[in-house]
Protein backbone atom coordinates (compact mmCIF):
# COMPACT_ATOMS: atom_id res chain seq x y z
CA UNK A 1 17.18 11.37 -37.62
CA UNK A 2 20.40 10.33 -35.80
CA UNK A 3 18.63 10.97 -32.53
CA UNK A 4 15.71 8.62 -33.54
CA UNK A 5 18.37 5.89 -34.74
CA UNK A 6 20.48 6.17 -31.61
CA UNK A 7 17.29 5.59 -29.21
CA UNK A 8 16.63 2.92 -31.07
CA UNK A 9 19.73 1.10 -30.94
CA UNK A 10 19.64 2.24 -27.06
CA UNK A 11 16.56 0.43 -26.50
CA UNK A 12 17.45 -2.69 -28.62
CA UNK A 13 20.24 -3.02 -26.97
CA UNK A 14 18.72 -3.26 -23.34
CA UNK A 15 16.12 -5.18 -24.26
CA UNK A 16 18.17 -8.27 -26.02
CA UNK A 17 21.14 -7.53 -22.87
CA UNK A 18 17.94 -8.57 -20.74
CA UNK A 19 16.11 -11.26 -22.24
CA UNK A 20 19.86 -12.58 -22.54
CA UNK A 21 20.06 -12.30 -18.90
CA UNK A 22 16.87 -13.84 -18.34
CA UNK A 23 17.33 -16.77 -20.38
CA UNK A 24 21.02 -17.50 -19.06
CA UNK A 25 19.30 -17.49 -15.81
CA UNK A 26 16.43 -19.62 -16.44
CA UNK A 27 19.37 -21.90 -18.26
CA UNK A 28 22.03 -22.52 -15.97
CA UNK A 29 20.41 -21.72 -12.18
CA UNK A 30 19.06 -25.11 -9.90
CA UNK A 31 15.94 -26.09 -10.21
CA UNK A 32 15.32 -27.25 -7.05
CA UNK A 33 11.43 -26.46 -6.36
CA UNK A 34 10.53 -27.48 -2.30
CA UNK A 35 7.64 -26.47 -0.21
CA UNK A 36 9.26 -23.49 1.07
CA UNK A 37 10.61 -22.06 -1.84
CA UNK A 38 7.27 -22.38 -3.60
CA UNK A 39 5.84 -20.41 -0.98
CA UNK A 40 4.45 -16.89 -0.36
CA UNK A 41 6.25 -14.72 1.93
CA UNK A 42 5.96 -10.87 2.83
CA UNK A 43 8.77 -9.76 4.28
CA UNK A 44 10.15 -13.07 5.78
CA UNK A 45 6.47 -13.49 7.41
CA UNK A 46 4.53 -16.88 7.24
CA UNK A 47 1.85 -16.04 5.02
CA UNK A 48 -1.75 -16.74 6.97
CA UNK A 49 -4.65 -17.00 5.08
CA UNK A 50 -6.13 -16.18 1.35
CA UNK A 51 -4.40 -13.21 -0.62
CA UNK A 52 -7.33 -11.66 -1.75
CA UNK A 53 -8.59 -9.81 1.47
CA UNK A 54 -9.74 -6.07 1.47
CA UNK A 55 -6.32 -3.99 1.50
CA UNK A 56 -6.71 -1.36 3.86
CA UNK A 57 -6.63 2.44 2.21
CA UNK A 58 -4.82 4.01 4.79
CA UNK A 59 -1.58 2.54 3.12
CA UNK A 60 -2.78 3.86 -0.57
CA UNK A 61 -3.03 7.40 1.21
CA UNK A 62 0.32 7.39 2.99
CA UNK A 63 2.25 6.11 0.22
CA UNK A 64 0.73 8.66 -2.20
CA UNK A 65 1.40 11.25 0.56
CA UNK A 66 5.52 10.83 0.52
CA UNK A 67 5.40 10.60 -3.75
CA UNK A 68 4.06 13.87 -3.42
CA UNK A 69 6.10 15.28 -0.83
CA UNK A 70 9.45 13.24 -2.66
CA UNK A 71 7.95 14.77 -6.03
CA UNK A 72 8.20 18.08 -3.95
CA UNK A 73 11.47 18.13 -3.16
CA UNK A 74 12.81 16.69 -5.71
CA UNK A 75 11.43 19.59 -7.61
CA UNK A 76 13.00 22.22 -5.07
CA UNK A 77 16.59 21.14 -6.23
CA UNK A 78 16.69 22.43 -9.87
CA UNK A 79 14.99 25.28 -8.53
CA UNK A 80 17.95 25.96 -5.90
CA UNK A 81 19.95 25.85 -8.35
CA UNK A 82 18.14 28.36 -11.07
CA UNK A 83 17.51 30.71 -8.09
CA UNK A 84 21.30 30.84 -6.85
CA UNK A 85 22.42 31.31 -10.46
CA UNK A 86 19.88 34.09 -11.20
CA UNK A 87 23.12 36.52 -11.93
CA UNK A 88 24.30 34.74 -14.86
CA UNK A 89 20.89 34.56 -16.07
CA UNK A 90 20.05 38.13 -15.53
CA UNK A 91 23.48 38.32 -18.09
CA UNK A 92 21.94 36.98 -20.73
CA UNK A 93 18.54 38.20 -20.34
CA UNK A 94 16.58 41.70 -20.44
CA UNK A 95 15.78 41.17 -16.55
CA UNK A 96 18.01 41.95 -13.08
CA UNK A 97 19.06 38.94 -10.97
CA UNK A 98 16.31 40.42 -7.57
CA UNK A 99 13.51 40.34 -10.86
CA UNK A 100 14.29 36.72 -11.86
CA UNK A 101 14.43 35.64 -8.25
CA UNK A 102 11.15 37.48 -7.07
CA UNK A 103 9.62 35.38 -10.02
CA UNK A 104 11.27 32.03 -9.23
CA UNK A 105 9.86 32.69 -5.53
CA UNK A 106 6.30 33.48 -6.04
CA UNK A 107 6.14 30.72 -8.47
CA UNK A 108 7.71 28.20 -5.83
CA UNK A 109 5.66 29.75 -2.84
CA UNK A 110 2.50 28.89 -5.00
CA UNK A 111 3.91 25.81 -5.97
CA UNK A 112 4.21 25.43 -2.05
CA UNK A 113 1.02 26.60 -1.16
CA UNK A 114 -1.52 24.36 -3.26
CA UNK A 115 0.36 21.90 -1.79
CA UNK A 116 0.13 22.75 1.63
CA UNK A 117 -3.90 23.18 0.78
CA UNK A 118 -3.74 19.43 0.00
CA UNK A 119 -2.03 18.41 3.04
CA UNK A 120 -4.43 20.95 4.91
CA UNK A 121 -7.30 18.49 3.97
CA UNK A 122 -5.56 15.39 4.49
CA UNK A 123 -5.18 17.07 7.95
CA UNK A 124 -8.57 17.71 8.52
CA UNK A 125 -10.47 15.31 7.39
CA UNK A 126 -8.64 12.62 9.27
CA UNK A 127 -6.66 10.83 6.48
CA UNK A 128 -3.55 11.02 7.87
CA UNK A 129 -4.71 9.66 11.28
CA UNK A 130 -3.41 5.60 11.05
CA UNK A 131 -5.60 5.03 13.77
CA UNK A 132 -9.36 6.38 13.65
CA UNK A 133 -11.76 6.50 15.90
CA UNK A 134 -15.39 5.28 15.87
CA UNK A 135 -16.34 7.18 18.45
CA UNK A 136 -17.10 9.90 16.54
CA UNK A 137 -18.29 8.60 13.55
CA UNK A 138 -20.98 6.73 15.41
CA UNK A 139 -22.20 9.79 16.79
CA UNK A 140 -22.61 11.50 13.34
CA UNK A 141 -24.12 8.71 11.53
CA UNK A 142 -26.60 7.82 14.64
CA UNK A 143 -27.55 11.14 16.17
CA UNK A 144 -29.75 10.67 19.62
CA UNK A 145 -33.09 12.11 19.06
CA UNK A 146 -36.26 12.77 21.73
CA UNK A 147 -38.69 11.16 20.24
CA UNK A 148 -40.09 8.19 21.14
CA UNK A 149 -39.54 4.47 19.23
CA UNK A 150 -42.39 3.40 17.17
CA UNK A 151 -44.74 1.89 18.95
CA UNK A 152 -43.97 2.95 22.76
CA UNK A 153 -47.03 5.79 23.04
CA UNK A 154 -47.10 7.70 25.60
């Protein structure tokens, strides 16, 4: 029950510390609104044209790309760690240190692997490409055939 109260507090805590923040802000800061300040900017850029244009994929793909590979190692430090301290463990358990650390391996090098499949498909089927040809998928979506147009007999 204490650890249920002290999240509690925790959370009430940050959330009146920021809509304190917020409303001292909104309080006390210049309101000076201008034709600049009111607009939209990306990066310091002049914004050209409407906001709601197609957004191109190939950003989704690449940002999802580095979470996993960040999620990846990220994971590969507490792991490190486990697998450099596999003596003490092998202390306090009914295994040797080379039995824990064949086990923490295989489990990382499958860990590593499906991910390597994933990146194996990005590969192949072009997603990783930022620029793609047409070239080729012209040819496979209008393959050149013998026969004759409709309506030139021979």
């Amino acid at each position: 029950m204490e650890i249920l109260l002290s999240i509690t507090l925790f959370a009430s805590f940050g959330a009146v510390f920021l809509l304190l923040n917020l409303v001292a802000g909104s309080l006390f800061r210049k309101k000076l609104p201008n034709p600049d300040k009111l607009a939209v900017y990306e990066c310091g850029e002049v914004s050209v044209g409407s906001g709601w244009v197609q957004f191109d994929l190939r950003f989704y793909i690449v940002g999802l790309v580095f979470l996993i590979f960040d999620v990846e190692v990220t994971l590969f430090y507490p792991w490190a760690v486990l697998y450099g301290s596999a003596q003490q463990m092998a202390d306090k358990l009914a295994m040797t240190a080379f039995e824990i650390r064949s086990a923490a391996l295989l489990d990382m090098l499958v860990f590593f692997g499906v991910l390597l499949v994933g990146f194996a498909y990005l590969w192949r089927f072009g997603y990783l490409d930022w620029v793609r040809s047409t070239a080729t998928r012209s040819i496979r979506t209008n393959p050149v055939s013998n026969t004759t147009p409709p309506g030139k007999g021979r």
